[in-house]
PDB file of N, CA and C in Angstrom:
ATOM      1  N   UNK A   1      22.638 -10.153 -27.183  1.00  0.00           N
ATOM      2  CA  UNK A   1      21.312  -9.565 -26.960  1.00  0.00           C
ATOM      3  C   UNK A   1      20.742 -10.088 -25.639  1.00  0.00           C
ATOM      4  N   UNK A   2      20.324  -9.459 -24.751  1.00  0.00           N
ATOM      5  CA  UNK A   2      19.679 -10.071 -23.727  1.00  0.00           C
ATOM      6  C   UNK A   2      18.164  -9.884 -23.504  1.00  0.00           C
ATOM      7  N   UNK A   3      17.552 -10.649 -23.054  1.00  0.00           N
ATOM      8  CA  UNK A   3      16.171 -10.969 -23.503  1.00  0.00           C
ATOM      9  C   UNK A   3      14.937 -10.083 -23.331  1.00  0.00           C
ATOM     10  N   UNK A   4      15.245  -8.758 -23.119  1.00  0.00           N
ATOM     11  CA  UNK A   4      14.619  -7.879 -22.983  1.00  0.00           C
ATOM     12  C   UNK A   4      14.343  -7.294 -24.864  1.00  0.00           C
ATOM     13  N   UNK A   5      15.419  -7.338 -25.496  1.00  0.00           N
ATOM     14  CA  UNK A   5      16.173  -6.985 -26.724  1.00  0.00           C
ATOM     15  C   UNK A   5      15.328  -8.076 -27.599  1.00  0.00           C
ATOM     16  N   UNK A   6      15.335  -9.394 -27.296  1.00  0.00           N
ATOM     17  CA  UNK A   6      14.772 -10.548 -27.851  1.00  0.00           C
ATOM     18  C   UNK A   6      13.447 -10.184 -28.287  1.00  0.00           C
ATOM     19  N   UNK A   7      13.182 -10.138 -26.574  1.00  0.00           N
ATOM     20  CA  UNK A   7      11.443  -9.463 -26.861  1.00  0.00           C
ATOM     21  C   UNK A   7      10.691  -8.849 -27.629  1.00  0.00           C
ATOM     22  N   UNK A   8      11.950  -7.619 -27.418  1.00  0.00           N
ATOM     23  CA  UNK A   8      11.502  -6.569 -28.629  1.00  0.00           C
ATOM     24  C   UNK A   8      11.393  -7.029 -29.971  1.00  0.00           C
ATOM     25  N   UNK A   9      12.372  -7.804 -30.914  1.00  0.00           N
ATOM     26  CA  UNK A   9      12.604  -8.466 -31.813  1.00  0.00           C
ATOM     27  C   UNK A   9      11.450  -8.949 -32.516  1.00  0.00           C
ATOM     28  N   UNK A  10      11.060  -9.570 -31.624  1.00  0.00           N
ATOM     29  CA  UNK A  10       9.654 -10.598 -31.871  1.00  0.00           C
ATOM     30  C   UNK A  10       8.566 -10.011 -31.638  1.00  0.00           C
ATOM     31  N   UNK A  11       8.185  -8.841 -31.041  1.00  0.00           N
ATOM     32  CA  UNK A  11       7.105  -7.712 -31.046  1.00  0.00           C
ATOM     33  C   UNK A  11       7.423  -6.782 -32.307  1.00  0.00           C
ATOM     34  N   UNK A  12       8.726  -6.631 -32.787  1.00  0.00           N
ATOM     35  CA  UNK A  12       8.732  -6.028 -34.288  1.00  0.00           C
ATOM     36  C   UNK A  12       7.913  -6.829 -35.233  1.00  0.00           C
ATOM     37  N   UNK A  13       8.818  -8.264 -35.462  1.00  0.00           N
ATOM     38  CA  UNK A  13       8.122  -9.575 -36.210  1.00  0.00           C
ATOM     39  C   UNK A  13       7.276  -9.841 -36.081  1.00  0.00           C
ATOM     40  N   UNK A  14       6.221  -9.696 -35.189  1.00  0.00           N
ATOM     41  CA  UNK A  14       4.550 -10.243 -35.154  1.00  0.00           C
ATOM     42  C   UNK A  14       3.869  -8.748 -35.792  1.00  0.00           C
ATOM     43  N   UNK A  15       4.410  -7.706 -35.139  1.00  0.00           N
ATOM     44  CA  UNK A  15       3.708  -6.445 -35.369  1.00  0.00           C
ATOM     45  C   UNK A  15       4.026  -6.323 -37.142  1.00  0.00           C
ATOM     46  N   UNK A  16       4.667  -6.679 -37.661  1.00  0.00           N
ATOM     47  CA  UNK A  16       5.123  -6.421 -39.550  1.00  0.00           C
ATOM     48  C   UNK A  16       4.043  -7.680 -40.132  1.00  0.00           C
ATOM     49  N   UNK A  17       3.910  -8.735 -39.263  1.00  0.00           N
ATOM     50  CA  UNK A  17       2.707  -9.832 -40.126  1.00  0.00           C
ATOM     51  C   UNK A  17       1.465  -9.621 -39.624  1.00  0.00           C
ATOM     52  N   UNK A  18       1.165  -8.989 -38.537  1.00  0.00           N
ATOM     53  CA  UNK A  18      -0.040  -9.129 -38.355  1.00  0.00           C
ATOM     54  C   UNK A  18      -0.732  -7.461 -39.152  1.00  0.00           C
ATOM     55  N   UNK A  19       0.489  -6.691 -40.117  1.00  0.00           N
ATOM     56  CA  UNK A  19       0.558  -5.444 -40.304  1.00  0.00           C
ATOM     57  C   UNK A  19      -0.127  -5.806 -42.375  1.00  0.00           C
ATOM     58  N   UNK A  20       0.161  -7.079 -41.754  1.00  0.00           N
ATOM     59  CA  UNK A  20       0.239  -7.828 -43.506  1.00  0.00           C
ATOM     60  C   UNK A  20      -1.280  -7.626 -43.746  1.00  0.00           C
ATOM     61  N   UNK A  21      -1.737  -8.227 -42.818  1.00  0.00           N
ATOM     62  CA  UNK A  21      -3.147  -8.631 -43.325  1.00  0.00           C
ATOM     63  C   UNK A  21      -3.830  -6.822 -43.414  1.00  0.00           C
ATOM     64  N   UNK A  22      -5.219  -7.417 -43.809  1.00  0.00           N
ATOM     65  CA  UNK A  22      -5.467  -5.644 -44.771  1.00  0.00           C
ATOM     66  C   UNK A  22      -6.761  -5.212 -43.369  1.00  0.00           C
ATOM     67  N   UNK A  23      -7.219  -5.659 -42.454  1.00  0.00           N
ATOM     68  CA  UNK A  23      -8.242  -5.309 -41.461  1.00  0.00           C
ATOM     69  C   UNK A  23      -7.206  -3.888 -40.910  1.00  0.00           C
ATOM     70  N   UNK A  24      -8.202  -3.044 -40.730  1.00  0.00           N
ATOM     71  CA  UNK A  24      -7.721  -1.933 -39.806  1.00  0.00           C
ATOM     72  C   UNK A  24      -7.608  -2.392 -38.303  1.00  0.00           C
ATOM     73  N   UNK A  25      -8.195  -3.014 -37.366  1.00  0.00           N
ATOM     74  CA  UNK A  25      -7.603  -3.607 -36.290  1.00  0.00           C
ATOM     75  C   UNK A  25      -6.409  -4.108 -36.489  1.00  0.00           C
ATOM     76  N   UNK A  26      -6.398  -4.517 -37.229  1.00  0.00           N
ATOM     77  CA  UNK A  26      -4.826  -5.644 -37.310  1.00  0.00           C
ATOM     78  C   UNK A  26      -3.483  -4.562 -37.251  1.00  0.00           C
ATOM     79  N   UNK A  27      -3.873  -3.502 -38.182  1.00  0.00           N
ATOM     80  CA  UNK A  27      -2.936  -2.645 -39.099  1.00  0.00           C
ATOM     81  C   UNK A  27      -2.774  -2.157 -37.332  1.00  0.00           C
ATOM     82  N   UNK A  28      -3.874  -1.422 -36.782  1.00  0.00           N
ATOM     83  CA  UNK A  28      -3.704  -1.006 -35.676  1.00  0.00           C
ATOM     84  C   UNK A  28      -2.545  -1.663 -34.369  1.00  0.00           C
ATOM     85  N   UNK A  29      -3.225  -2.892 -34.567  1.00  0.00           N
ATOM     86  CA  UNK A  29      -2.357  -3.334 -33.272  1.00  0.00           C
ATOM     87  C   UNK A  29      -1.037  -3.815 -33.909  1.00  0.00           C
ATOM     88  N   UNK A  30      -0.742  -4.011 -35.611  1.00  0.00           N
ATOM     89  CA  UNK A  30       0.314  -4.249 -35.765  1.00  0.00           C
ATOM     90  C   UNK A  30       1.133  -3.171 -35.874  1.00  0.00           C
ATOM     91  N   UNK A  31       0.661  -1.639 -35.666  1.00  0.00           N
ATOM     92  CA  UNK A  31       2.031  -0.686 -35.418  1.00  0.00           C
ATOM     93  C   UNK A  31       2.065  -0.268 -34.170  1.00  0.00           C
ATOM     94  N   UNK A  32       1.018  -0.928 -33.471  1.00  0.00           N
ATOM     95  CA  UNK A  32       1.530  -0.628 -31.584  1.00  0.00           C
ATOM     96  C   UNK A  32       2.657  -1.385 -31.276  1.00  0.00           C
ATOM     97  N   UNK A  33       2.834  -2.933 -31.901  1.00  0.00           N
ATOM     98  CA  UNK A  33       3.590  -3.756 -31.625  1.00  0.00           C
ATOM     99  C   UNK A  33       5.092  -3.589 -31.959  1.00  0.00           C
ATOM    100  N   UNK A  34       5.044  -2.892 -33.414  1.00  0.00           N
ATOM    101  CA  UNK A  34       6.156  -2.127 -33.799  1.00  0.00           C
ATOM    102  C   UNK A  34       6.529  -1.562 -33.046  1.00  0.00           C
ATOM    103  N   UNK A  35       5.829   0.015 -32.531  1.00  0.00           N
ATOM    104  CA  UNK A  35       6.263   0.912 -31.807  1.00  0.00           C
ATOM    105  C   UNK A  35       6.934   0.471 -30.389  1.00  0.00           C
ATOM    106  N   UNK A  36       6.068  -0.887 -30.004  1.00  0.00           N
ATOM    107  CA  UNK A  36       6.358  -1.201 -28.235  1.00  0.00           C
ATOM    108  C   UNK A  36       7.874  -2.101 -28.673  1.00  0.00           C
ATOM    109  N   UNK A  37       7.985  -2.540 -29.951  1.00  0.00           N
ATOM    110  CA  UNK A  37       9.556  -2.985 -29.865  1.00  0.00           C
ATOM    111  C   UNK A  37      10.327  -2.419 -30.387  1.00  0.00           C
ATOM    112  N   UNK A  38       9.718  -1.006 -31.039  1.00  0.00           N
ATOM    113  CA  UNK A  38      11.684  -0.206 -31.380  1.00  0.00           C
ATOM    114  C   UNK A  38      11.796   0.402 -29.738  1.00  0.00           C
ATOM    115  N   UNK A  39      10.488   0.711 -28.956  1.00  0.00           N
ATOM    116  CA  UNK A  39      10.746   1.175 -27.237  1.00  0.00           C
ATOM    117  C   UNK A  39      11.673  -0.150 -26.844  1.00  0.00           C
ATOM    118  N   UNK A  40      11.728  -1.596 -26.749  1.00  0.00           N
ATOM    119  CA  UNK A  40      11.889  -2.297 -25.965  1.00  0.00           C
ATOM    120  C   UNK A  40      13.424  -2.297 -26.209  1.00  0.00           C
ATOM    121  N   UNK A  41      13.476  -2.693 -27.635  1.00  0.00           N
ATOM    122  CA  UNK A  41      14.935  -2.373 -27.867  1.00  0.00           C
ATOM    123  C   UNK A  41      16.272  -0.899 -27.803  1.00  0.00           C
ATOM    124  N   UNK A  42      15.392   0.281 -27.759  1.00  0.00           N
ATOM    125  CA  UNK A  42      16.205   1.418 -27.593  1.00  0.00           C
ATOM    126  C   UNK A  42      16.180   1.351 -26.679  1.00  0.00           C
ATOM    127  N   UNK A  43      15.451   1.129 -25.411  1.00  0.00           N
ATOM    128  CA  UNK A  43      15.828   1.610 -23.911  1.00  0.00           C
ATOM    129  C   UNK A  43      16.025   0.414 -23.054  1.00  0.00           C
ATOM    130  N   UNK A  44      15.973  -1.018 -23.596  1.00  0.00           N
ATOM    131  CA  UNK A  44      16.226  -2.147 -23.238  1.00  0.00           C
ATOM    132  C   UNK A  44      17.339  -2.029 -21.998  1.00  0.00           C
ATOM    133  N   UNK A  45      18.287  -1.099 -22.789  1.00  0.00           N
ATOM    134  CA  UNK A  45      19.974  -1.413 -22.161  1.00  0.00           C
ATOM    135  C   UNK A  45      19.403  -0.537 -20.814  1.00  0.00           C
ATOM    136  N   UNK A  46      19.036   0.643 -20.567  1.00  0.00           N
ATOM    137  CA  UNK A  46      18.538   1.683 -19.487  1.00  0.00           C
ATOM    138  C   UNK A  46      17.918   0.916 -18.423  1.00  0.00           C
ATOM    139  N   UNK A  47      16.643  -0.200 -18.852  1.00  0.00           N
ATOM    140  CA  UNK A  47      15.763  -0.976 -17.730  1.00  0.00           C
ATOM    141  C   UNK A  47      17.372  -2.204 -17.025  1.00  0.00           C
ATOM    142  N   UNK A  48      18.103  -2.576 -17.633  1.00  0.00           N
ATOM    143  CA  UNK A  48      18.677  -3.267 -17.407  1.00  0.00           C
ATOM    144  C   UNK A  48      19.583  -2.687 -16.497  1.00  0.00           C
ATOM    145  N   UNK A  49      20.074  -1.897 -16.590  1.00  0.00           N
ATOM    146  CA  UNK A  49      21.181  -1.156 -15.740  1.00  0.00           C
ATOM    147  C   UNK A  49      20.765  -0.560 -14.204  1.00  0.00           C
ATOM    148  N   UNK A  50      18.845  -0.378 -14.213  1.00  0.00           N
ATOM    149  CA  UNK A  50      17.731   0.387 -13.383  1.00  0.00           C
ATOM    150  C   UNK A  50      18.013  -0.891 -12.188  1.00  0.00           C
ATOM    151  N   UNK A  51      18.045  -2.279 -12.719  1.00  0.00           N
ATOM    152  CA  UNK A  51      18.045  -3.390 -11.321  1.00  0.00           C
ATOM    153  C   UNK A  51      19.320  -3.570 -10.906  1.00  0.00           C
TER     154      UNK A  51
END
């Protein structure tokens, strides 16, 4: 995995606990965080190949 991939990983994992708690902000920014790491990880390999 190279650390673009990582990133993503751990923007899934914060975005699923901070998805835990029951506030609608939270819920909010915890499925942006989701969304910005299934992006980081599907096109991870594309930014990498771009430099």
């Amino acid at each position: 995995m190279n650390p673009l991939q990582i990133t993503g990983a751990l923007a899934i994992a914060f975005g699923i606990l901070v998805m835990i708690f029951p506030q609608l902000v939270g819920i909010l920014i915890g499925i942006f965080f989701v969304i910005l790491g299934i992006n980081i990880l599907a096109f991870g390999n594309r930014f990498t190949r771009l430099r």
